[in-house]
Protein backbone atom coordinates (compact mmCIF):
# COMPACT_ATOMS: atom_id res chain seq x y z
CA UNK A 1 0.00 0.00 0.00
CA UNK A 2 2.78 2.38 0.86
CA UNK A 3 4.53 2.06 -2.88
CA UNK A 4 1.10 2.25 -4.26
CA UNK A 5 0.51 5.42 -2.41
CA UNK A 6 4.12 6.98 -2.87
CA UNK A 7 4.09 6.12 -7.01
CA UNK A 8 0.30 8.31 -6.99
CA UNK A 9 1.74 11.09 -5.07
CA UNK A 10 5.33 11.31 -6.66
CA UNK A 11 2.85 13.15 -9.32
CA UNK A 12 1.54 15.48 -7.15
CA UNK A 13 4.04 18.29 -7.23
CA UNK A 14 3.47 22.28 -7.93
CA UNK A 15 6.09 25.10 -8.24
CA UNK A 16 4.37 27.54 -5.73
CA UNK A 17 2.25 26.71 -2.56
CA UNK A 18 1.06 29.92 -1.70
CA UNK A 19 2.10 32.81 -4.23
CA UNK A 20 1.48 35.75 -1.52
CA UNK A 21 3.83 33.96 -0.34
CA UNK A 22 6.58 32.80 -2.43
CA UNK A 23 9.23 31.62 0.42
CA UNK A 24 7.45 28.26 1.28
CA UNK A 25 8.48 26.65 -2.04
CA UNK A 26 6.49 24.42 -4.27
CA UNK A 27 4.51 21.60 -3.08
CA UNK A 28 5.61 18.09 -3.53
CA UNK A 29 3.21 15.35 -1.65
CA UNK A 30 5.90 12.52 -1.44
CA UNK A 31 8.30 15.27 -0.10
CA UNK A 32 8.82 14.87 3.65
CA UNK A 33 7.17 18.42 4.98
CA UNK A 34 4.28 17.93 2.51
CA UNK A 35 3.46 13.96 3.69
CA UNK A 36 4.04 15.00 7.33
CA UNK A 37 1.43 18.11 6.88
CA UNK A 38 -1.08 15.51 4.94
CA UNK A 39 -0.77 12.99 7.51
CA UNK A 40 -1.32 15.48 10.79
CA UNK A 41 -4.39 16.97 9.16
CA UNK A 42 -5.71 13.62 8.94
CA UNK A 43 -4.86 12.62 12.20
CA UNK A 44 -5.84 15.67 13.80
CA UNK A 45 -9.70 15.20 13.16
CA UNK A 46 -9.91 11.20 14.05
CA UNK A 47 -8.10 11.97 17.30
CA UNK A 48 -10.72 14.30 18.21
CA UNK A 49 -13.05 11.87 17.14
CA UNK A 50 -12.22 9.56 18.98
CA UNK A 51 -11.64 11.54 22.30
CA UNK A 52 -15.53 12.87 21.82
CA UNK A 53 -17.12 9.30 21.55
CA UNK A 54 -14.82 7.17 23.47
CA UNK A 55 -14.39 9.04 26.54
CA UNK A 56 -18.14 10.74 26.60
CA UNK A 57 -19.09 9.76 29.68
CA UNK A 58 -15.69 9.11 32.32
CA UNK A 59 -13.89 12.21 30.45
CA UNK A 60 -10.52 12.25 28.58
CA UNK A 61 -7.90 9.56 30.42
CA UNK A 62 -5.53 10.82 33.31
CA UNK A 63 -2.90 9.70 35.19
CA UNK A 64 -5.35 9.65 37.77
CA UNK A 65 -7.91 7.22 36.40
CA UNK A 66 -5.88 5.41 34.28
CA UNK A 67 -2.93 4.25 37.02
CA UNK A 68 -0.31 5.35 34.97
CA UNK A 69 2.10 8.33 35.36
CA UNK A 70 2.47 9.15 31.50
């Protein structure tokens, strides 16, 4: 699955990202900014997710309640 992803994004590339902003560079999605930016944003929302439906009623884990000390 990786190689199939990397071989469809090694396409994905632009010259400019932002061009008010011309400093950040193009935009390459097997580059190692660009796939660390993809995979946070994705992250990001199941995280939340998951902290709304699996702790709805006892509350987000602690060290407290969980016995651990992180």
């Amino acid at each position: 699955m990786a190689k199939h992803l990397h071989t469809i994004h090694k396409k994905v590339v632009g010259d400019v990202i932002d061009t008010a902003r011309p400093g950040l560079g193009g935009y390459d999605a097997s580059g190692p900014r660009d796939a660390m930016w993809a995979a946070l944003t994705e992250m990001h929302p199941m995280l939340r997710v998951y902290e709304a439906f699996a702790f709805r009623s006892t509350g987000c884990p602690t060290p407290a309640r969980t016995g651990s000390s992180w």
